[in-house]
Structures are given as C-alpha cells and as structure tokens.
N, C-alpha and C. Protein backbone atom coordinates (compact mmCIF):
# COMPACT_ATOMS: atom_id res chain seq x y z
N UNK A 1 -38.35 126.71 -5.84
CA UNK A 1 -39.55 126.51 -5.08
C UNK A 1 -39.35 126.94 -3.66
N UNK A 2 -40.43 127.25 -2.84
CA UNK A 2 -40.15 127.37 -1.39
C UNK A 2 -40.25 126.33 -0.57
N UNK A 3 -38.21 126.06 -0.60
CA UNK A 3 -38.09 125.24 0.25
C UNK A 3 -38.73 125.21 1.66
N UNK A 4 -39.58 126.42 2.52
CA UNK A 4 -39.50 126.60 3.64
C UNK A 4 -41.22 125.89 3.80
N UNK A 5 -41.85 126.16 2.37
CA UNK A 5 -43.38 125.47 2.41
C UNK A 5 -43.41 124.50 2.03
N UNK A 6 -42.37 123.99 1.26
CA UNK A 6 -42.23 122.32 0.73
C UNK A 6 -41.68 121.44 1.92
N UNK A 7 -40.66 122.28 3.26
CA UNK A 7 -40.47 121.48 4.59
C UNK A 7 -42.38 121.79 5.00
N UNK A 8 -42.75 122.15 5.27
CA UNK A 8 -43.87 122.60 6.59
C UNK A 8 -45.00 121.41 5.80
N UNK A 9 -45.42 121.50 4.26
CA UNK A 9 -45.81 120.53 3.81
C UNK A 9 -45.48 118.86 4.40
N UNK A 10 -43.78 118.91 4.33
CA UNK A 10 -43.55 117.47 4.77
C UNK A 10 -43.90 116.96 5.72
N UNK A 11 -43.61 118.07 6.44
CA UNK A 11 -43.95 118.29 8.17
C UNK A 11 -45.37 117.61 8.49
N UNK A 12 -46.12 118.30 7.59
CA UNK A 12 -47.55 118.18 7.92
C UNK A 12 -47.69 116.83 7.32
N UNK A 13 -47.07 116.50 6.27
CA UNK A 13 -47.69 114.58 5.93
C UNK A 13 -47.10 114.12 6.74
N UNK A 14 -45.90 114.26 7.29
CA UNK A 14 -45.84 113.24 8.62
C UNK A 14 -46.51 113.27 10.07
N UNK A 15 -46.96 114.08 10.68
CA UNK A 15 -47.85 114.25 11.15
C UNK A 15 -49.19 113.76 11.25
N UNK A 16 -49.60 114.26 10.49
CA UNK A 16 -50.82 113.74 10.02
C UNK A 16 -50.94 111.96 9.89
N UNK A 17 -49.63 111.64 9.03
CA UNK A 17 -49.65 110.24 9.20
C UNK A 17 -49.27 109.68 11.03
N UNK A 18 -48.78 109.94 11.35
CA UNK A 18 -48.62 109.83 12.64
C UNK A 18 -49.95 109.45 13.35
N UNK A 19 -50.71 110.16 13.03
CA UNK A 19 -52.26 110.70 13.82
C UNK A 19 -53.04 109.89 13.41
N UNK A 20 -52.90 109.02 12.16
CA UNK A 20 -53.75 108.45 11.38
C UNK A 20 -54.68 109.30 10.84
N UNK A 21 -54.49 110.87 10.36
CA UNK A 21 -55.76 111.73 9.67
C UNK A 21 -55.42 110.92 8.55
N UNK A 22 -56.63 110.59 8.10
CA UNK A 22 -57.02 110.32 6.40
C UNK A 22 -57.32 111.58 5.87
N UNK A 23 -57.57 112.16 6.12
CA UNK A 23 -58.02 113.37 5.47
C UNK A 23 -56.96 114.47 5.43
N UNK A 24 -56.48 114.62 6.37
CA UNK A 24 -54.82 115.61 6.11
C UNK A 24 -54.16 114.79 5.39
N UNK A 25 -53.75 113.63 5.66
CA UNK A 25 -52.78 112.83 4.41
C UNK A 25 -53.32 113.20 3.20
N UNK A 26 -54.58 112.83 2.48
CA UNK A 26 -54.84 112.65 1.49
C UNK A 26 -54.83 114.33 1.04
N UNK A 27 -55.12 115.32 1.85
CA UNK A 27 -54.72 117.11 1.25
C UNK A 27 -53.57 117.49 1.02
N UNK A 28 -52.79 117.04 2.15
CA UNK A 28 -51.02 116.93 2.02
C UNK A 28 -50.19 116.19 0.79
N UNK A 29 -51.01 115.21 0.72
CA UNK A 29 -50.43 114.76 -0.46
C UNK A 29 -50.47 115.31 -1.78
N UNK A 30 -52.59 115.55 -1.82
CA UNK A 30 -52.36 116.24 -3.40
C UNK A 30 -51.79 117.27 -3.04
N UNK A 31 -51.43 118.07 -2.12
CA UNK A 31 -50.44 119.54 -2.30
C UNK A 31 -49.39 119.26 -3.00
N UNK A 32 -49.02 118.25 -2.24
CA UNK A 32 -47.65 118.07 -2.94
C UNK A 32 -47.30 117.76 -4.44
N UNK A 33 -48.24 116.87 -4.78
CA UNK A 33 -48.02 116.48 -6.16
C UNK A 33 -48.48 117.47 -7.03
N UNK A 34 -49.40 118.48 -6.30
CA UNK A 34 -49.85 119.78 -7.42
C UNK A 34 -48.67 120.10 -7.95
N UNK A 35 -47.44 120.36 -6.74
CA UNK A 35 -46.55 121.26 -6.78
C UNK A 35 -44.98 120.22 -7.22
N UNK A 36 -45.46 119.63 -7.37
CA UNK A 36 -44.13 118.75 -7.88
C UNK A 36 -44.86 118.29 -9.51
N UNK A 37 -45.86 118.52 -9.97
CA UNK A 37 -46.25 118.37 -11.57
C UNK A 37 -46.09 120.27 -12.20
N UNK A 38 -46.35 120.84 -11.33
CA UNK A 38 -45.70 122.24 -11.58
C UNK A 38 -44.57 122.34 -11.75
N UNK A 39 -43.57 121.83 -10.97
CA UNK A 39 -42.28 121.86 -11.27
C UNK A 39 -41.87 120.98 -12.60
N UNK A 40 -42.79 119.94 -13.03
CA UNK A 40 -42.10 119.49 -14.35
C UNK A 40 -42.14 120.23 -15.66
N UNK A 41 -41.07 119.79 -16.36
CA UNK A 41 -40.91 120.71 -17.55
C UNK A 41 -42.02 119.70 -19.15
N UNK A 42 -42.23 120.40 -19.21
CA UNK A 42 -43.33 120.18 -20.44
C UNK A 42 -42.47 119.38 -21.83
N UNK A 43 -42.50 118.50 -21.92
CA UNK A 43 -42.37 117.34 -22.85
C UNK A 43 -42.06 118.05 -24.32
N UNK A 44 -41.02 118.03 -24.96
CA UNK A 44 -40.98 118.64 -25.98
C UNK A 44 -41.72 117.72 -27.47
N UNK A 45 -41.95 118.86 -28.24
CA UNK A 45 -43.50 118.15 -28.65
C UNK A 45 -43.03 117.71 -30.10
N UNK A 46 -41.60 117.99 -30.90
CA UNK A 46 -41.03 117.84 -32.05
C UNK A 46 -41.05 116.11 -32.00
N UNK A 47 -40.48 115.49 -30.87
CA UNK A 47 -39.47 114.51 -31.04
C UNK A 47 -40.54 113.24 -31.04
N UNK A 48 -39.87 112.21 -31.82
CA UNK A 48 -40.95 110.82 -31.77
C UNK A 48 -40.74 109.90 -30.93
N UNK A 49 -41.63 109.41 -30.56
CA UNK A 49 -41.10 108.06 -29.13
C UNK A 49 -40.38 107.27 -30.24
N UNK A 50 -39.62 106.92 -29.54
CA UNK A 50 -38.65 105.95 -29.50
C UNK A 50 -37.36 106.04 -31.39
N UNK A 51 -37.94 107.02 -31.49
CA UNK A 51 -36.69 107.68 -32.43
C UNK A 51 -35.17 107.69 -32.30
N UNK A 52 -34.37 106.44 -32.80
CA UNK A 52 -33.05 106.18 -31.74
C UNK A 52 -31.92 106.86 -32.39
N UNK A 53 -32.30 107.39 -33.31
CA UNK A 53 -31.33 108.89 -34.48
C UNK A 53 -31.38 110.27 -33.30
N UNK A 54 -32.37 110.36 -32.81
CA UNK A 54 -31.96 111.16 -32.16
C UNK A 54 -31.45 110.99 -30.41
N UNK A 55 -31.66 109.51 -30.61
CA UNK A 55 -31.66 109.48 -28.78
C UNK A 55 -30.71 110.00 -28.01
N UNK A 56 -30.85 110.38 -26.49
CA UNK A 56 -29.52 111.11 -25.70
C UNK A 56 -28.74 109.18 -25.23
N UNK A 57 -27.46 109.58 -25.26
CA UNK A 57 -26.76 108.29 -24.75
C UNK A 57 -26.79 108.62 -23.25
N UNK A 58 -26.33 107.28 -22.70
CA UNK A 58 -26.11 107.20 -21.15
C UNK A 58 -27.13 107.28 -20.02
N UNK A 59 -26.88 106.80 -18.86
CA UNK A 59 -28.06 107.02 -17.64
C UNK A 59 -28.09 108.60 -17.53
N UNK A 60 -29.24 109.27 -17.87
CA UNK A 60 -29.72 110.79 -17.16
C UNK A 60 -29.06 111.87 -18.45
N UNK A 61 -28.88 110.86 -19.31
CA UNK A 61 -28.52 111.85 -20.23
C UNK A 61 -29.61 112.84 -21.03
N UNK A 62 -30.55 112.12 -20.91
CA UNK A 62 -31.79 113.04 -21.79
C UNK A 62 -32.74 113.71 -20.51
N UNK A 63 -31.99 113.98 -19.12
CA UNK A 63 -32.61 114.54 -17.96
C UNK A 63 -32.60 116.18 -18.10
N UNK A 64 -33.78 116.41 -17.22
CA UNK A 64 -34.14 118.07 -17.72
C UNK A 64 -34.00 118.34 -15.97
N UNK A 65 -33.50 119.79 -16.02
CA UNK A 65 -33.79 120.13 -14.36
C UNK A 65 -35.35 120.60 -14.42
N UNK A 66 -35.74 120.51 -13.27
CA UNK A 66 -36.96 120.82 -13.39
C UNK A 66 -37.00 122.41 -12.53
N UNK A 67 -38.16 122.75 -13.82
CA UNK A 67 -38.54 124.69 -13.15
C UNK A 67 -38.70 124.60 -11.46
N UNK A 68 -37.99 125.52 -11.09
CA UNK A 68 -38.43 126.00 -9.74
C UNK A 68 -39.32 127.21 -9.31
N UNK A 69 -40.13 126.74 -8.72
CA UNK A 69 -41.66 128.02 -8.64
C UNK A 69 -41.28 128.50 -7.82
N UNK A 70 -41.83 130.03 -7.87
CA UNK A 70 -41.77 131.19 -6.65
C UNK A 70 -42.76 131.08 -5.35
N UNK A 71 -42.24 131.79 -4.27
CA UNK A 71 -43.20 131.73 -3.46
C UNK A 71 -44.68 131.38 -3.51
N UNK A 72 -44.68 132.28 -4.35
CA UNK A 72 -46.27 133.38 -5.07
C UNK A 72 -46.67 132.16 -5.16
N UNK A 73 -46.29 131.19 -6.24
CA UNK A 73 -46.53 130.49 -7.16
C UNK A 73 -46.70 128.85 -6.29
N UNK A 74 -45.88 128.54 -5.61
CA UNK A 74 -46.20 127.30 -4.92
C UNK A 74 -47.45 127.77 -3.69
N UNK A 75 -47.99 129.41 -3.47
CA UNK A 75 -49.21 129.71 -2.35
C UNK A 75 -50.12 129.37 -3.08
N UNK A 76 -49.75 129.57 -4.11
CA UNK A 76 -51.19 130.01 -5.13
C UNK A 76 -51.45 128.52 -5.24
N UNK A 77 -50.71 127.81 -5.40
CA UNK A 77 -51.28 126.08 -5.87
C UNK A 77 -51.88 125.36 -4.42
N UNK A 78 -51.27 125.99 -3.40
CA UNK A 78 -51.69 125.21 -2.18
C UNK A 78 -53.01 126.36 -2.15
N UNK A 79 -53.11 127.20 -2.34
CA UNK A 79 -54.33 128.02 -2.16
C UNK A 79 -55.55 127.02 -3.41
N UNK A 80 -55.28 127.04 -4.34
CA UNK A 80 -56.07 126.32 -5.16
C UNK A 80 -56.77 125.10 -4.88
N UNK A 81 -55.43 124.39 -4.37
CA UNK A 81 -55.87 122.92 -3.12
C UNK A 81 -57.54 123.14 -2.51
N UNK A 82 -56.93 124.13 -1.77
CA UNK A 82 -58.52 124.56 -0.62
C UNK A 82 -59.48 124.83 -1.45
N UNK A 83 -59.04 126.08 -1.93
CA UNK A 83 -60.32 126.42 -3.23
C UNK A 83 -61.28 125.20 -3.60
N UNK A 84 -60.32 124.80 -4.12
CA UNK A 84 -61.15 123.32 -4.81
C UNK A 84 -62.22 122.37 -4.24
N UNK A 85 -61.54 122.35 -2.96
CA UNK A 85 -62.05 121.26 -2.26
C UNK A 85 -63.20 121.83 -1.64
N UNK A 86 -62.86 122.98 -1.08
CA UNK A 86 -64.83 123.91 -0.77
C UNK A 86 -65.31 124.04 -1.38
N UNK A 87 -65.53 124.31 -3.18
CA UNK A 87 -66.14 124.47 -4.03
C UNK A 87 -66.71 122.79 -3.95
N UNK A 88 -65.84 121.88 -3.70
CA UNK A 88 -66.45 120.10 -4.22
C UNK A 88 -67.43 119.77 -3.20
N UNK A 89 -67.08 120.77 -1.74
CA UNK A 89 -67.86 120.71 -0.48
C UNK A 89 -69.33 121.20 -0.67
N UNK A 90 -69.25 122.20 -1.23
CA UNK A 90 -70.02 122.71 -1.51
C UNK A 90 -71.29 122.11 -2.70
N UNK A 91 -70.96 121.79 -3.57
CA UNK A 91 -71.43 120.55 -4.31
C UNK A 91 -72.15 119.52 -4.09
N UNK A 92 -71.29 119.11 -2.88
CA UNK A 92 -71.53 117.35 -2.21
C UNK A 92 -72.69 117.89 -1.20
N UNK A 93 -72.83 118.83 -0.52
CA UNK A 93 -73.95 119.67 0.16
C UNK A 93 -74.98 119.74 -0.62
N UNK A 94 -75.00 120.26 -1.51
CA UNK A 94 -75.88 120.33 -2.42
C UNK A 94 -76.54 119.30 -3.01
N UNK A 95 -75.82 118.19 -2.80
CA UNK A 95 -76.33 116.76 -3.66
C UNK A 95 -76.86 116.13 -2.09
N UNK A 96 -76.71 116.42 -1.03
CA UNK A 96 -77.15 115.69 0.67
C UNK A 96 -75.83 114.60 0.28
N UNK A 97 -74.76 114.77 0.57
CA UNK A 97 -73.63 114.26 0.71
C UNK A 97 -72.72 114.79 1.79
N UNK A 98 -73.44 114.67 2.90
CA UNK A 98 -72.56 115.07 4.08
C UNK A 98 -71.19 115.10 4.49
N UNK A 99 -71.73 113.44 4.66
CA UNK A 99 -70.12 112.85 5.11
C UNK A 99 -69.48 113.39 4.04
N UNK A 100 -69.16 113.53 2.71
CA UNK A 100 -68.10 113.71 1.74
C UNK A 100 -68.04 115.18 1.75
N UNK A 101 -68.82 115.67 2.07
CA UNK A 101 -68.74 117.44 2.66
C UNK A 101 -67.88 117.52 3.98
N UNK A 102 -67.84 116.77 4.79
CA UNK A 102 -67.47 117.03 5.56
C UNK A 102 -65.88 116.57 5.60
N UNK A 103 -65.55 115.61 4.68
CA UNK A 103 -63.96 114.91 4.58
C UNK A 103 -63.47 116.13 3.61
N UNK A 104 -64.18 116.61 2.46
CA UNK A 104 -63.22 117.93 2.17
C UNK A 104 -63.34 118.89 3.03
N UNK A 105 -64.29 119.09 3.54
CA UNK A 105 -63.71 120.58 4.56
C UNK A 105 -62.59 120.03 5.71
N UNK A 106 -62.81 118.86 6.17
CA UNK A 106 -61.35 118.68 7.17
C UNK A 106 -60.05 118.60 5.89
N UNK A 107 -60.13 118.19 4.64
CA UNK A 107 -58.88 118.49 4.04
C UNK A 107 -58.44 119.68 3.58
N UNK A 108 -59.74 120.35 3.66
CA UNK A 108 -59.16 122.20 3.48
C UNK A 108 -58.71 122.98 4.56
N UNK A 109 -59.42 122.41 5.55
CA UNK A 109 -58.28 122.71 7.06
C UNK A 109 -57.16 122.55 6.98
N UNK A 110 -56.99 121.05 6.71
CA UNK A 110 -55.74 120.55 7.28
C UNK A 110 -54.46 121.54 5.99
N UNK A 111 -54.73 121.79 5.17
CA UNK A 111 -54.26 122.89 4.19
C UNK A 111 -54.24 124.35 4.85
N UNK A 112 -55.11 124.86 4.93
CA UNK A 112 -55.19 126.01 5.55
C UNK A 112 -53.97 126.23 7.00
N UNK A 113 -54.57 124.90 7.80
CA UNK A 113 -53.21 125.22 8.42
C UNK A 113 -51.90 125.63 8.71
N UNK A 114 -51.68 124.30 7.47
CA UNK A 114 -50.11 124.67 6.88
C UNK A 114 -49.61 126.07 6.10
N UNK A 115 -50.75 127.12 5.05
CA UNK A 115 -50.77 128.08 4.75
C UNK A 115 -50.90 129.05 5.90
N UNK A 116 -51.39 128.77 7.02
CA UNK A 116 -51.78 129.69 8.51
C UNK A 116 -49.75 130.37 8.71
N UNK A 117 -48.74 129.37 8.05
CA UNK A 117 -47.52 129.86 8.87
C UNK A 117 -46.88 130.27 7.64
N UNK A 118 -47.93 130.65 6.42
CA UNK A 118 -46.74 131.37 5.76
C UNK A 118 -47.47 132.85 5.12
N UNK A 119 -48.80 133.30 5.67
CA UNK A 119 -49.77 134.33 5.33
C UNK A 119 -48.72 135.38 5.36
C-alpha cells in the first residue's frame, strides 16, 4: 500500500481531530477503512465454521498477510470516497436537504485535500 498516503491520511485524522472537524474525521476515517477492507484477503469459501479436523493450532496460526494495494489502487479508493459523497450531495440537494449537502461536500474537501499532495 502507499505508505506515503496512508501517513498524510493519518496526518489528516489527527488534525482534523485536533480542530474538532466532524466532517474531516468522519471522511478520514471512511478513507481509511475503505482501504484497510481492501487490504483484507477474502475468506476462503471451502472451509466450515468451526470444523476442528481442520483447525490451524496456536495464537496467529490460521493468520493471512494481508494484500498490499498499489498506488493506483489506494487513489482510486480515496478518489471513490469523494465521488461518492458528491453524487450523495447531490441527491440530498435534490431532496432540499441542505445541511446534509453541505456536511458531504465539506467531507469531499477534506479528502480532496489530502489527494491535493499526491496528484
């Protein structure tokens, strides 16, 4: 993954928490978790819960490393972030939902930002 957008991410939730933004926290955050459920590896689909014939022994023994995404690939999810949230802006406009138009466009900022230092 890019360690250098997964720091500037951190960067930015602390910050933001600092400031008390509700609205950068809450963009910062789902960034992050977009990109940390991307990184998990997909559940293999043979095996039965709690099947103890096959179980792994020991603490971390049945642990998987998890995929590491490319640049491309962790922009594209923080790009999606924004996407999303102007499309929901856009929506909530449409329904006379201001205020909630207006808390996603400050969380697509506060995104955009953080993408502003890696264009």
């Amino acid at each position: 993954m890019s360690a250098r957008l997964r720091a500037d991410l951190a960067a930015a939730l602390t910050t933001a928490m600092r400031a008390r933004d509700r609205a950068a926290v809450a963009a910062v955050r789902s960034a992050l978790a977009a990109v940390a459920n991307a990184e998990a590896v997909p559940v293999e689909q043979g095996r039965a819960a709690g099947a103890i014939g096959s179980a792994a022994l020991g603490a971390g023994a049945a642990d998987v490393a998890r995929r590491e995404l490319t640049d491309a690939e962790v922009l594209a999810l923080v790009t999606a972030e924004v996407d999303e949230r102007m499309a929901a802006a856009a929506v909530m406009t449409g329904h006379g939902r201001a205020d909630e138009a207006q808390r996603l466009h400050a969380e697509a900022d506060a995104l955009r930002a953080v993408l502003a230092t890696h264009g």
